[in-house]
Protein backbone atom coordinates (compact mmCIF):
# COMPACT_ATOMS: atom_id res chain seq x y z
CA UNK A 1 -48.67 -63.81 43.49
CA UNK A 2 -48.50 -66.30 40.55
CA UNK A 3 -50.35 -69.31 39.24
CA UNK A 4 -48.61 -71.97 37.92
CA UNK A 5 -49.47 -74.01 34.39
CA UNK A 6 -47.12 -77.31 33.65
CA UNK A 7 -47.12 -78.65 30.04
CA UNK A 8 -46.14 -82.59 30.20
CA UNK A 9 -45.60 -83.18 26.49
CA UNK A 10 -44.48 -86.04 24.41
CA UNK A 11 -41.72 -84.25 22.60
CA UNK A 12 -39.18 -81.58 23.28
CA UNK A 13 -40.29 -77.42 23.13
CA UNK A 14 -37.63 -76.05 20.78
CA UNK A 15 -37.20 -72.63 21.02
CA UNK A 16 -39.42 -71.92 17.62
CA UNK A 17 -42.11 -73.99 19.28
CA UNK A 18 -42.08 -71.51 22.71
CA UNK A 19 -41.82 -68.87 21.20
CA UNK A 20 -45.10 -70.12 19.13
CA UNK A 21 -47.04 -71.18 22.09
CA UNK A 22 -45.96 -68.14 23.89
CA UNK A 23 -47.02 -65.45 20.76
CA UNK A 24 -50.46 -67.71 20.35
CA UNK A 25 -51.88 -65.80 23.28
CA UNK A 26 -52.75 -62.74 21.22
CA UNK A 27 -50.53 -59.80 19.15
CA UNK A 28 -49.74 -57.49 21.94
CA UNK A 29 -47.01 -59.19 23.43
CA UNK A 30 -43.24 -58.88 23.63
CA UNK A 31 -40.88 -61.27 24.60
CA UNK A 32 -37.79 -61.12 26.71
CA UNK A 33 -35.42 -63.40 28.16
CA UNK A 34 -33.37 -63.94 31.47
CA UNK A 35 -30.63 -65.76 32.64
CA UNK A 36 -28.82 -66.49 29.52
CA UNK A 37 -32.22 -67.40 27.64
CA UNK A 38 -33.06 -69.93 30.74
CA UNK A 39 -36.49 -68.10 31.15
CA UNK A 40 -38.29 -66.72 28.37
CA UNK A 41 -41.06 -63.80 29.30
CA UNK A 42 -44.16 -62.18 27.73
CA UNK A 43 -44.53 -58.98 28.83
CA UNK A 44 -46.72 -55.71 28.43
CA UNK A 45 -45.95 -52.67 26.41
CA UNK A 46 -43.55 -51.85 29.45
CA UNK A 47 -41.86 -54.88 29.98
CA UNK A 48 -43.48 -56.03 32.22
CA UNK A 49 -43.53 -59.49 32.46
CA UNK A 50 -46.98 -61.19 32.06
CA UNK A 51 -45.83 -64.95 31.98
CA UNK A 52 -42.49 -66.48 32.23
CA UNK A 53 -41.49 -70.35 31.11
CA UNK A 54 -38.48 -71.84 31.97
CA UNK A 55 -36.20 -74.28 29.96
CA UNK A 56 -37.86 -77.26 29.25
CA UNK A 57 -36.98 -80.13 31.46
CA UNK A 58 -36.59 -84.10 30.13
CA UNK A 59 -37.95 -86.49 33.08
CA UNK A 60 -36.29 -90.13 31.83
CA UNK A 61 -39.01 -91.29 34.85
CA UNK A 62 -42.66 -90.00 34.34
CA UNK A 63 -43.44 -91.41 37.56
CA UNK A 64 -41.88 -87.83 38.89
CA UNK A 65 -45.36 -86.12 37.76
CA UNK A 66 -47.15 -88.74 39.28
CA UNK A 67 -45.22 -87.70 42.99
CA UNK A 68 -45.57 -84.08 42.64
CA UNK A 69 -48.74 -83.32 40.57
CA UNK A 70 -50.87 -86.61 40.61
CA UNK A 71 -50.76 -87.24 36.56
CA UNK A 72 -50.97 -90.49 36.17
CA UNK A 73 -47.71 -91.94 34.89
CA UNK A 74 -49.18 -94.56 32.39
CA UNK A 75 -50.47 -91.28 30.22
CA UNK A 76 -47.14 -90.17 29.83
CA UNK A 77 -45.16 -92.81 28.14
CA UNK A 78 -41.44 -93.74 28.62
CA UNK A 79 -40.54 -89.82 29.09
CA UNK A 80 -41.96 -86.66 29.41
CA UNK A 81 -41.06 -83.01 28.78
CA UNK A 82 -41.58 -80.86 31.36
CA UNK A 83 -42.35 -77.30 31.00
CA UNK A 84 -43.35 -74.75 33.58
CA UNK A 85 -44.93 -71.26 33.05
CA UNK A 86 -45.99 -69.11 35.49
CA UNK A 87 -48.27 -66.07 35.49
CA UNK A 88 -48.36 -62.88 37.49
CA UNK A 89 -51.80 -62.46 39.08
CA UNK A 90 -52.08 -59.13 38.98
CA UNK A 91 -54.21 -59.60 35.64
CA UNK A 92 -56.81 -61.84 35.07
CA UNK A 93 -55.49 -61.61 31.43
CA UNK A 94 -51.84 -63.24 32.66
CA UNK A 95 -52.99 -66.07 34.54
CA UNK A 96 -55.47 -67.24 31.08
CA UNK A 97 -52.32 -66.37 29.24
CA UNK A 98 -50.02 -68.91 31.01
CA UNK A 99 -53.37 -71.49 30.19
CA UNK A 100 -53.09 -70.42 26.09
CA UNK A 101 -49.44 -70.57 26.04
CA UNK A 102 -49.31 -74.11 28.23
CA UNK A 103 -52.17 -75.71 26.18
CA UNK A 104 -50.20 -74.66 22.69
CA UNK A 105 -47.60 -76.80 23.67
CA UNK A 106 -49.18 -79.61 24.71
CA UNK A 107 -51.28 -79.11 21.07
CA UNK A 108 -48.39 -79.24 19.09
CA UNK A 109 -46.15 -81.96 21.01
CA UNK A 110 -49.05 -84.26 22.50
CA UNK A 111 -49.63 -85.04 26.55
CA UNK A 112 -51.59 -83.52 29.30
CA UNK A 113 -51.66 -80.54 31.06
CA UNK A 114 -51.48 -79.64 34.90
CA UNK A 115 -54.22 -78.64 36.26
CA UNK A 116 -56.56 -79.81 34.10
CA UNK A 117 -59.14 -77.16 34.34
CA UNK A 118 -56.18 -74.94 32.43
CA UNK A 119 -57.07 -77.02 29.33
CA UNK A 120 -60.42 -75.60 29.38
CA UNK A 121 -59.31 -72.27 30.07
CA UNK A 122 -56.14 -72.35 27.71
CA UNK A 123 -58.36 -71.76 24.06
CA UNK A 124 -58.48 -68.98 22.17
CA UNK A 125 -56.48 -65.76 22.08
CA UNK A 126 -56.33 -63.18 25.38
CA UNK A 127 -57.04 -60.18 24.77
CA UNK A 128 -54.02 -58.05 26.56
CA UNK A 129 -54.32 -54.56 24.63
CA UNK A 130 -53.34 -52.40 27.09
CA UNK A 131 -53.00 -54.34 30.05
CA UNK A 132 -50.24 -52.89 32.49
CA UNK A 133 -48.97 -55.05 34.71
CA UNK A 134 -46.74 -53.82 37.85
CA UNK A 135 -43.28 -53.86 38.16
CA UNK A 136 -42.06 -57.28 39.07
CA UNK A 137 -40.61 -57.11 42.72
CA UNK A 138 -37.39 -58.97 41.77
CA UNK A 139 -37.02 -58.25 37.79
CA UNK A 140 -33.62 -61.69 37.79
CA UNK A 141 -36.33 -64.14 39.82
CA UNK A 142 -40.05 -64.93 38.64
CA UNK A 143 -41.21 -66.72 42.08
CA UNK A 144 -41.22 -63.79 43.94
CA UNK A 145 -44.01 -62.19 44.47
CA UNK A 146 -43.24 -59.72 47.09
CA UNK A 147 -39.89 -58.56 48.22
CA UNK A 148 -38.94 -55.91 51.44
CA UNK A 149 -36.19 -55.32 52.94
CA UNK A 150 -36.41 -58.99 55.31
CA UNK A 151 -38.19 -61.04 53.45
CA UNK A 152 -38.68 -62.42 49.39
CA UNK A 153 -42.35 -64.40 49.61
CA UNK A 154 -43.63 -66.86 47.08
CA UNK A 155 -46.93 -68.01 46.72
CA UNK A 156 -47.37 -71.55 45.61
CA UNK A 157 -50.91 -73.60 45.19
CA UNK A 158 -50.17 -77.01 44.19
CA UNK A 159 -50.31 -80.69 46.02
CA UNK A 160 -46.39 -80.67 46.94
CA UNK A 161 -44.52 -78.41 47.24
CA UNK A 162 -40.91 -79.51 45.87
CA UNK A 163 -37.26 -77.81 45.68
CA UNK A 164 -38.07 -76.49 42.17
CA UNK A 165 -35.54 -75.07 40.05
CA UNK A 166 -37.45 -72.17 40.67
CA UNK A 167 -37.00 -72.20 44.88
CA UNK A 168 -33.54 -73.09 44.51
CA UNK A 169 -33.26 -69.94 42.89
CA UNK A 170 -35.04 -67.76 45.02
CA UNK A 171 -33.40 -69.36 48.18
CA UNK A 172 -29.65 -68.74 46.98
CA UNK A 173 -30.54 -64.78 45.85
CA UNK A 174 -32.45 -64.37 48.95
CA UNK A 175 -29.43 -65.18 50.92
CA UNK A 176 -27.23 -63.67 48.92
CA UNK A 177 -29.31 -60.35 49.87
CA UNK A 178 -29.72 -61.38 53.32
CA UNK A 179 -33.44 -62.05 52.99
CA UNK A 180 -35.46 -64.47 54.62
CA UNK A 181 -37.87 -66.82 51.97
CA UNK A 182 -41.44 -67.11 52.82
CA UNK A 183 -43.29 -69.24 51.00
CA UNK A 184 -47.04 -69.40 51.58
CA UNK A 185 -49.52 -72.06 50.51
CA UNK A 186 -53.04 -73.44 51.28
CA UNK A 187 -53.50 -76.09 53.85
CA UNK A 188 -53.59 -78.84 51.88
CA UNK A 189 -50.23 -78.22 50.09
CA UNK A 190 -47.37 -81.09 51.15
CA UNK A 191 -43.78 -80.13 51.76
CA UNK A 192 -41.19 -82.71 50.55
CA UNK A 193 -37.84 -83.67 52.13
CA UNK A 194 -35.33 -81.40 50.25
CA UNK A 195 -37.60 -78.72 50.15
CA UNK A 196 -37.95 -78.22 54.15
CA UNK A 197 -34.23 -79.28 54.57
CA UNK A 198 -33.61 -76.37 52.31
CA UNK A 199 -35.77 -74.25 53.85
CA UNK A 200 -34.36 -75.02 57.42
CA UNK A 201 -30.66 -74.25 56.19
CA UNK A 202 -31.59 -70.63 55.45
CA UNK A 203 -33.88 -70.52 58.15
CA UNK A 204 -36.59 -70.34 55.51
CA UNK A 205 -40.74 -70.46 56.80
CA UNK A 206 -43.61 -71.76 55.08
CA UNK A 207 -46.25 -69.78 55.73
CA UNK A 208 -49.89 -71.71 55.27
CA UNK A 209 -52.86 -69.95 54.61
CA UNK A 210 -55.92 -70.72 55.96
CA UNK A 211 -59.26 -70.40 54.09
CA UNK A 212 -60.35 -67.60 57.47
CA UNK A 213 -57.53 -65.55 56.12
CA UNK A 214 -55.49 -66.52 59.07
CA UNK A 215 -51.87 -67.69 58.93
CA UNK A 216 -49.63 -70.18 60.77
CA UNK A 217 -46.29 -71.50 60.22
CA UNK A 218 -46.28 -75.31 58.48
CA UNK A 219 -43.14 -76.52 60.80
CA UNK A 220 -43.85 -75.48 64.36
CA UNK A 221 -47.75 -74.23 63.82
CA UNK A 222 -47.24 -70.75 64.91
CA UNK A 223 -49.17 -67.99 64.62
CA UNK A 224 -48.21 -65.31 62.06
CA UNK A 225 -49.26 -62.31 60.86
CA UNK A 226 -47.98 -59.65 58.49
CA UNK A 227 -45.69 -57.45 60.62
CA UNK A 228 -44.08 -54.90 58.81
CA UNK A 229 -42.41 -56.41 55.99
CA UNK A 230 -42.49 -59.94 56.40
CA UNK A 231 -44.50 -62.99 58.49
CA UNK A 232 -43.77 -62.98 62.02
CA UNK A 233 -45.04 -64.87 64.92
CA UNK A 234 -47.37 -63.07 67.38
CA UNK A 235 -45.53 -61.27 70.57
CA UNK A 236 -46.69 -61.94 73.61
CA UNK A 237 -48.51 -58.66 73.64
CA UNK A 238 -50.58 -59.92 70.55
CA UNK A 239 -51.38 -63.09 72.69
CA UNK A 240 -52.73 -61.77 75.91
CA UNK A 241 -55.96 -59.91 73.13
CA UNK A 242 -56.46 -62.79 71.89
CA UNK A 243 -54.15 -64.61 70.05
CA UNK A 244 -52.71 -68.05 70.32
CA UNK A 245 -49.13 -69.75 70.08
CA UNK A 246 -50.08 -72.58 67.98
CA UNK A 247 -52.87 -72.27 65.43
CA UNK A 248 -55.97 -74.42 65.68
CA UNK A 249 -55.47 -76.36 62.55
CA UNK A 250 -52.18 -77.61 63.68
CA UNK A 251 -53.29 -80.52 64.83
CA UNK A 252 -51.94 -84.11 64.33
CA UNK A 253 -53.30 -86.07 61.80
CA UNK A 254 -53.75 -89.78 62.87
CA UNK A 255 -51.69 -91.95 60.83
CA UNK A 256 -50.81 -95.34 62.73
CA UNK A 257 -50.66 -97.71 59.89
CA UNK A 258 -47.96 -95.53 58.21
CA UNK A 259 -43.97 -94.83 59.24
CA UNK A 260 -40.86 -93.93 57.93
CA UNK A 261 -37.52 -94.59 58.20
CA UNK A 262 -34.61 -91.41 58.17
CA UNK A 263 -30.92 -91.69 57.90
CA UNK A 264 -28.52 -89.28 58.13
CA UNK A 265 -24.87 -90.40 56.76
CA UNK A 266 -21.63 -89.13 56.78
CA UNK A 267 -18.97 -89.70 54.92
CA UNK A 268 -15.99 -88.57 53.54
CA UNK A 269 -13.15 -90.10 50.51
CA UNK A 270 -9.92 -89.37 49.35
CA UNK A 271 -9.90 -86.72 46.51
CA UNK A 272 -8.53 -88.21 43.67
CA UNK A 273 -9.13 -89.24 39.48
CA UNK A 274 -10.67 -92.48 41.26
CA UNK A 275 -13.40 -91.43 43.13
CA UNK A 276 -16.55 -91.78 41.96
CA UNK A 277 -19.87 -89.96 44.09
CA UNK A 278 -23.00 -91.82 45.29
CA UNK A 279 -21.70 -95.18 46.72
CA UNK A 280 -22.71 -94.59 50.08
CA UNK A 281 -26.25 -93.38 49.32
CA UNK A 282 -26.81 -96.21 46.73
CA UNK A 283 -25.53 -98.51 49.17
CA UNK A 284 -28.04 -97.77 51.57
CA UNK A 285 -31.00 -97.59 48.93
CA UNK A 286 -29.83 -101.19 48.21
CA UNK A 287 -30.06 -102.65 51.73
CA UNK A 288 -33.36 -101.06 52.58
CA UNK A 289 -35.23 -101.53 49.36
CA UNK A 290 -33.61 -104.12 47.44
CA UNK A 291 -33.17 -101.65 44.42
CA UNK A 292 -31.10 -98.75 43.50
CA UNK A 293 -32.18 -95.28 43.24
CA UNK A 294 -34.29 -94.35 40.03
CA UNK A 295 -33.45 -90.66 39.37
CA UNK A 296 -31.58 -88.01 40.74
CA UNK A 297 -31.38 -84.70 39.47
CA UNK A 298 -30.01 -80.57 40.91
CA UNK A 299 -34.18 -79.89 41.84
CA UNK A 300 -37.13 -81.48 42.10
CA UNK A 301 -38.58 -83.24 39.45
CA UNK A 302 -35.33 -85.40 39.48
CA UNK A 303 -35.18 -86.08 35.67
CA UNK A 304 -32.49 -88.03 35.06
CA UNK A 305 -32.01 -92.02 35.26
CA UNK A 306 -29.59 -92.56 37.92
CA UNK A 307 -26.07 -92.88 36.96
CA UNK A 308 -23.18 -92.40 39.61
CA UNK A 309 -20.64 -91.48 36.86
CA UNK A 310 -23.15 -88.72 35.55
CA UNK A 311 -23.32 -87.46 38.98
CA UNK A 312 -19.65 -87.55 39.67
CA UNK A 313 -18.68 -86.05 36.47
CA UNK A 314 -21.59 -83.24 37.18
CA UNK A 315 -19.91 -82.54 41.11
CA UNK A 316 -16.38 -82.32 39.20
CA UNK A 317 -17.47 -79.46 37.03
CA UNK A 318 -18.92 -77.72 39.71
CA UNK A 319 -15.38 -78.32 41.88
CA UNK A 320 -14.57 -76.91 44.24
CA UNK A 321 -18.12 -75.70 45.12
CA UNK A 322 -20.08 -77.81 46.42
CA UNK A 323 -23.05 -79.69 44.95
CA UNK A 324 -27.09 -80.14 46.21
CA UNK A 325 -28.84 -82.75 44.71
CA UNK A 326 -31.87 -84.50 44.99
CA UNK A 327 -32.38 -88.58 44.36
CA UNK A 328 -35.44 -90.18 44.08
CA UNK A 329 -36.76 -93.91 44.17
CA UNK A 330 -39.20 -95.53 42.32
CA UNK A 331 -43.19 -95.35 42.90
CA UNK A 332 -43.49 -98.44 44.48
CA UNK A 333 -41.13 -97.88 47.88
CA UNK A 334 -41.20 -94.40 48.21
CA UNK A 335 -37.63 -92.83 48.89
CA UNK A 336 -36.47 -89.48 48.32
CA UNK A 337 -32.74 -88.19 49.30
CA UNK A 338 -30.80 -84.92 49.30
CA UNK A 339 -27.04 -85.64 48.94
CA UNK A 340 -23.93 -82.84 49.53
CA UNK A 341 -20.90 -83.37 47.94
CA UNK A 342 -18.40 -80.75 49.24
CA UNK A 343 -14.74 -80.50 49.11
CA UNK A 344 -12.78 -80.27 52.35
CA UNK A 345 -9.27 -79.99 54.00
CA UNK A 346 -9.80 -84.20 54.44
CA UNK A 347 -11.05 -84.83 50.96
CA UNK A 348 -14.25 -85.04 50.02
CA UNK A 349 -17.71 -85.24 52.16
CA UNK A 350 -20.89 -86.72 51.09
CA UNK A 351 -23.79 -85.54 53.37
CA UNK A 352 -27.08 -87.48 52.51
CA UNK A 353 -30.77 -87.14 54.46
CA UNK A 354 -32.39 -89.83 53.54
CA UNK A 355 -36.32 -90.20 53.56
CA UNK A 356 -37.89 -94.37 53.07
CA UNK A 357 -41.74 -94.66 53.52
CA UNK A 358 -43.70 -97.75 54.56
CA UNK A 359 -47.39 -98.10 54.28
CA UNK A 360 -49.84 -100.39 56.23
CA UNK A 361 -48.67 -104.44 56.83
CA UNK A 362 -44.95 -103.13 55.31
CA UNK A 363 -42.44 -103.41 58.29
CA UNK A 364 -39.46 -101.23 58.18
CA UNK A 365 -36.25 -103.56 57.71
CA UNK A 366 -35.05 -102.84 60.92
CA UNK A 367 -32.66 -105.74 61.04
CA UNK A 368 -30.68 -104.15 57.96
CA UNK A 369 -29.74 -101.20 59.61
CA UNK A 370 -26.66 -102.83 61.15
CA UNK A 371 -25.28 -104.92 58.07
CA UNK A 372 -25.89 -101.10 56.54
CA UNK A 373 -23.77 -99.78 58.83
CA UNK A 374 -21.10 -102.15 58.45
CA UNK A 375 -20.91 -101.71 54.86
CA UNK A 376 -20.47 -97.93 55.16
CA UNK A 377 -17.69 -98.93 56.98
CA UNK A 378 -16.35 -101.08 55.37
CA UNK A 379 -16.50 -99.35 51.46
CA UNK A 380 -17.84 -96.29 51.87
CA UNK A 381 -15.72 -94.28 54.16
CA UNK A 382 -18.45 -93.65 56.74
CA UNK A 383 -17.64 -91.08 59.70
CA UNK A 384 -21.10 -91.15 61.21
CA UNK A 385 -24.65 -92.60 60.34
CA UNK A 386 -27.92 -91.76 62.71
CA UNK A 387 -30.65 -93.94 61.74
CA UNK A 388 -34.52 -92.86 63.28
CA UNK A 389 -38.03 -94.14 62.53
CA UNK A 390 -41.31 -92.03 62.85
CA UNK A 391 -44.74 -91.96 62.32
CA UNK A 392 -45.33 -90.42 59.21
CA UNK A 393 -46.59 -90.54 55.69
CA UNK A 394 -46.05 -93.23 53.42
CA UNK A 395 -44.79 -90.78 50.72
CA UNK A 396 -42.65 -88.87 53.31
CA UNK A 397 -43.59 -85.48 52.64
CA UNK A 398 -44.32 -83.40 55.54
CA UNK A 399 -48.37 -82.10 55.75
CA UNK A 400 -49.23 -78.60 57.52
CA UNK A 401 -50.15 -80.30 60.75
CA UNK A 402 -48.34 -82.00 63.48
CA UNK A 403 -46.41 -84.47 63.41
CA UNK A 404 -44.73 -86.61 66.14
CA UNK A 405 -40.89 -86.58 66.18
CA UNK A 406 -38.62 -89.42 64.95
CA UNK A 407 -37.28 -91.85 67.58
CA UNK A 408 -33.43 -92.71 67.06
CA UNK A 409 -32.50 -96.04 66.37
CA UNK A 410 -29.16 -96.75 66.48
CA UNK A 411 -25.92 -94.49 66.34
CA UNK A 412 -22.94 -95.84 63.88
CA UNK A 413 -19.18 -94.46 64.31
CA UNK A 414 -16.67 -94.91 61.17
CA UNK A 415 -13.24 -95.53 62.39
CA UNK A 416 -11.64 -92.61 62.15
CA UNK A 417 -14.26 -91.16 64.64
CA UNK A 418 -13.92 -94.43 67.01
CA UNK A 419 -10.38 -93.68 67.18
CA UNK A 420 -11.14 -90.00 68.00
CA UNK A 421 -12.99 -91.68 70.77
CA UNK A 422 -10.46 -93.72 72.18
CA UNK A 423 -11.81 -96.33 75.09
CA UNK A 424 -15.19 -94.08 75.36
CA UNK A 425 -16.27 -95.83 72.41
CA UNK A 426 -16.14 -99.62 74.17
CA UNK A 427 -17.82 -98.79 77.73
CA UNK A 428 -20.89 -96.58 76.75
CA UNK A 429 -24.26 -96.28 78.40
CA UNK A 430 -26.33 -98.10 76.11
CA UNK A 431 -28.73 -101.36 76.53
CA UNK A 432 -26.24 -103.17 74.19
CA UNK A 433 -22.92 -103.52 73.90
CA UNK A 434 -21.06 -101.70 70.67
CA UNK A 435 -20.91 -103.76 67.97
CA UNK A 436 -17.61 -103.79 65.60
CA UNK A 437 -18.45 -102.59 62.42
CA UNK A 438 -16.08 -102.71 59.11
CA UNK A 439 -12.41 -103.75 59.12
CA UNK A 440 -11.03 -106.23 61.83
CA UNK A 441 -7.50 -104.17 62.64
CA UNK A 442 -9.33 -100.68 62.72
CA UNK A 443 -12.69 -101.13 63.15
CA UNK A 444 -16.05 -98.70 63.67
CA UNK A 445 -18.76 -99.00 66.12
CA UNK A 446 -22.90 -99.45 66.02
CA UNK A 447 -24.99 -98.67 69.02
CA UNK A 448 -28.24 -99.96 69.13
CA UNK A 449 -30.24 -96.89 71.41
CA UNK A 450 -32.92 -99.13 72.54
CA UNK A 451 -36.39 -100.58 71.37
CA UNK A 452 -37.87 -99.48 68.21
CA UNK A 453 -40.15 -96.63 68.74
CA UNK A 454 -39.40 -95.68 72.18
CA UNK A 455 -39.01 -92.41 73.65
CA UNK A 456 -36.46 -93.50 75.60
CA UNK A 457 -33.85 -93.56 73.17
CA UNK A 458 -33.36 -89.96 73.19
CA UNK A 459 -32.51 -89.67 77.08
CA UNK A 460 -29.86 -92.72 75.77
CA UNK A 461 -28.76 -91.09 72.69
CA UNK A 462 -27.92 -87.90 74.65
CA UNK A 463 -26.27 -89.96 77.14
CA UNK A 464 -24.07 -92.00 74.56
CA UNK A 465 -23.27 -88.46 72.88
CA UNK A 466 -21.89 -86.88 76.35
CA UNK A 467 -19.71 -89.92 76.97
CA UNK A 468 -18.29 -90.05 73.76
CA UNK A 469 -17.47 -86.78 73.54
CA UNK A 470 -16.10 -86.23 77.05
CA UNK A 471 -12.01 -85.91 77.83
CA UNK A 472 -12.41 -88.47 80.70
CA UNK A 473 -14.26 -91.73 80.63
């Protein structure tokens, strides 16, 4: 297990001033590095690693810190460094360490530290003469904590969890070695959007712990227990002595007063020198908040000011594999994206999940949905947009309780998949009739499922899918 300490300073760490902050914690340390000098480590006589901090990143929008670890923004200034280290628990010594080395940064380069009890534990010099820490269970990634043959588990404490550089990691080596990630956290611990769309593409689970020592699964509420080598749900064998299918604290929380809106959007553009990434994406930002995006960035915190040249430019160097991202809006309408660029046989896609939050007397624009849709079509290449609404927090991350699912809105068909469609796509079973969407001579279709948070709308959106999808009309 690890604790995490997050310098937010003023100025950039150089390497002389890590490796400063990291030797301030006392003279029986080594250091080592990892990944190309990505992750710098302190370590025991062994090698072991004690604490490890990662490059520093530059967030060009403090309000970032403010979504994922409550600092206020205003005590940050116009930008903020942001530097993670992270201690191995399996010494007292290590997690004080991570406070020393932390605080010796923020000493030297001004700001604030996260949490702020590590400022009180982060002075003076730990003693770690021969401390021995254990081998690490996965020497190339920090986050893990424990790793079998199934399963690499993290532990994380903090308000939100977000797609850290640090996940991302861990999720792409776990599948590499056919692992399943784990990550467990305390109750109160919120998952944001990219996080659990990450975890649900490599059938990730987060694992929350209560404070009986009990454990149920954040998504679906399931009971789990250690089972072997990993977190499994109880078998039915488990149940019938006394176990339960869905843990007690999975309840729903009542939220009325606050909703969200979710988009998913499709669309794919001609591969050439021309094309330039995140059109779509800012289009939509633009109809349903009235601004553009603020930052977007490979992980969460999204650091830098967004830019669709930077983030074309970024996708092109990666070429041809394909390219996770994460966009963010400013504090005042929260919004929070993950876009996939990947290159295909028909040129080149741009997946986005899009996440827009709406608080107590703020109506979702619900009337923009299908001038969004026709603008997809018309500029932005759109093969298929499915717009939902929910009840649901204001900041759109997901808490460890449930949660009522989203009701679908409306349906919208670019025209290459209207003409896939043929005469389905005119004489569908839905309340409305299509509406034309984009050009005149080859035109794409919106369906309007029904009234705004009805159940209904699924039996109609499974309907409208059948019909469109069947050989005879």
């Amino acid at each position: 297990m690890t604790k995490d300490v997050i310098a937010l300073t003023k100025q950039l760490p150089d390497p002389r001033t890590i490796a400063a902050a990291l030797l301030s914690g006392g003279p029986d340390l080594r250091l080592q590095t990892l990944g190309e000098g990505a992750v710098v480590q302190l370590t025991d006589d062994d090698g072991h690693p004690l604490v490890s901090i990662e490059s520093p990143m530059l967030l060009a929008v403090p309000h970032e810190a403010q979504r994922l670890l409550g600092v206020r923004a205003d005590q940050l200034g116009e930008s903020v460094w942001w530097t993670e280290v992270r201690a191995t628990v399996a010494t007292d010594q290590a997690q004080r360490l991570a406070s020393v080395v932390a605080g010796r940064l923020v000493a030297m380069l001004g700001g604030t530290l996260w949490p702020p009890e590590a400022a009180e534990e982060g002075i003076g010099v730990v003693d770690t003469h021969g401390v021995q820490a254990p081998s690490p269970p996965h020497p190339e990634q920090p986050a893990v904590d424990v790793l079998t043959d199934t399963a690499a588990v993290l532990f994380q404490d903090r308000p939100v969890l977000a797609l850290s550089s640090w996940l991302v990691n861990a999720l792409l080596s776990a599948a590499a070695e056919d692992r399943q990630v784990q990550i467990v956290t305390p109750p109160h611990t919120l998952l944001t959007l990219p996080a659990r769309l990450a975890l649900a593409e490599v059938q990730g689970r987060w694992v929350v712990r209560e404070e009986t020592g009990d454990y149920y699964d954040g998504l679906t509420g399931a009971v789990l227990r250690w089972q072997g080598d990993s977190f499994a749900p109880l078998t039915t064998s488990s149940r019938e002595t006394g176990g339960a299918g869905a843990a007690a604290a999975y309840t729903p929380v009542p939220n009325p007063d606050e909703r969200q809106l979710l988009l998913s959007i499709r669309t794919c553009h001609r591969a050439d020198e021309h094309l330039v990434l995140g059109g779509p994406l800012e289009a939509a930002w633009r109809h349903l908040t009235g601004a553009t995006p603020a930052a977007w960035g490979t992980a969460e915190p999204a650091g830098l000011p967004w830019s669709r040249r930077n983030l074309t430019d970024f996708a092109r160097e990666r070429a041809p594999r394909p390219t996770r991202l994460v966009v963010v809006g400013a504090p005042d309408r929260p919004a929070i994206a993950a876009l996939h660029a990947l290159r295909t046989a028909d040129g080149v896609e741009e997946d986005i999940t899009l996440g827009i939050g709406y608080g107590k007397d703020e109506e979702p624009p619900f009337d923009a949905l299908a001038g969004l849709a026709d603008d997809l079509a018309s500029h932005h290449h759109l093969r298929s947009a499915l717009f939902h609404v929910r009840t649901g927090r204001r900041d759109v991350n997901a808490p460890a309780s449930f949660e009522t699912p989203p009701i679908p809105l409306a349906l919208a068909l670019g025209p290459e998949e209207t003409h896939r469609a043929g005469a389905r796509s005119d004489k569908v079973p839905v309340p409305q009739p299509p509406r034309p969407i984009g050009a005149r001579r080859r035109p794409g279709r919106y369906f309007c499922l029904g009234e705004v948070d009805s159940p209904a709308n699924w039996a109609t959106l499974h309907s409208l899918l059948g019909h469109l999808r069947s050989q005879d009309a």
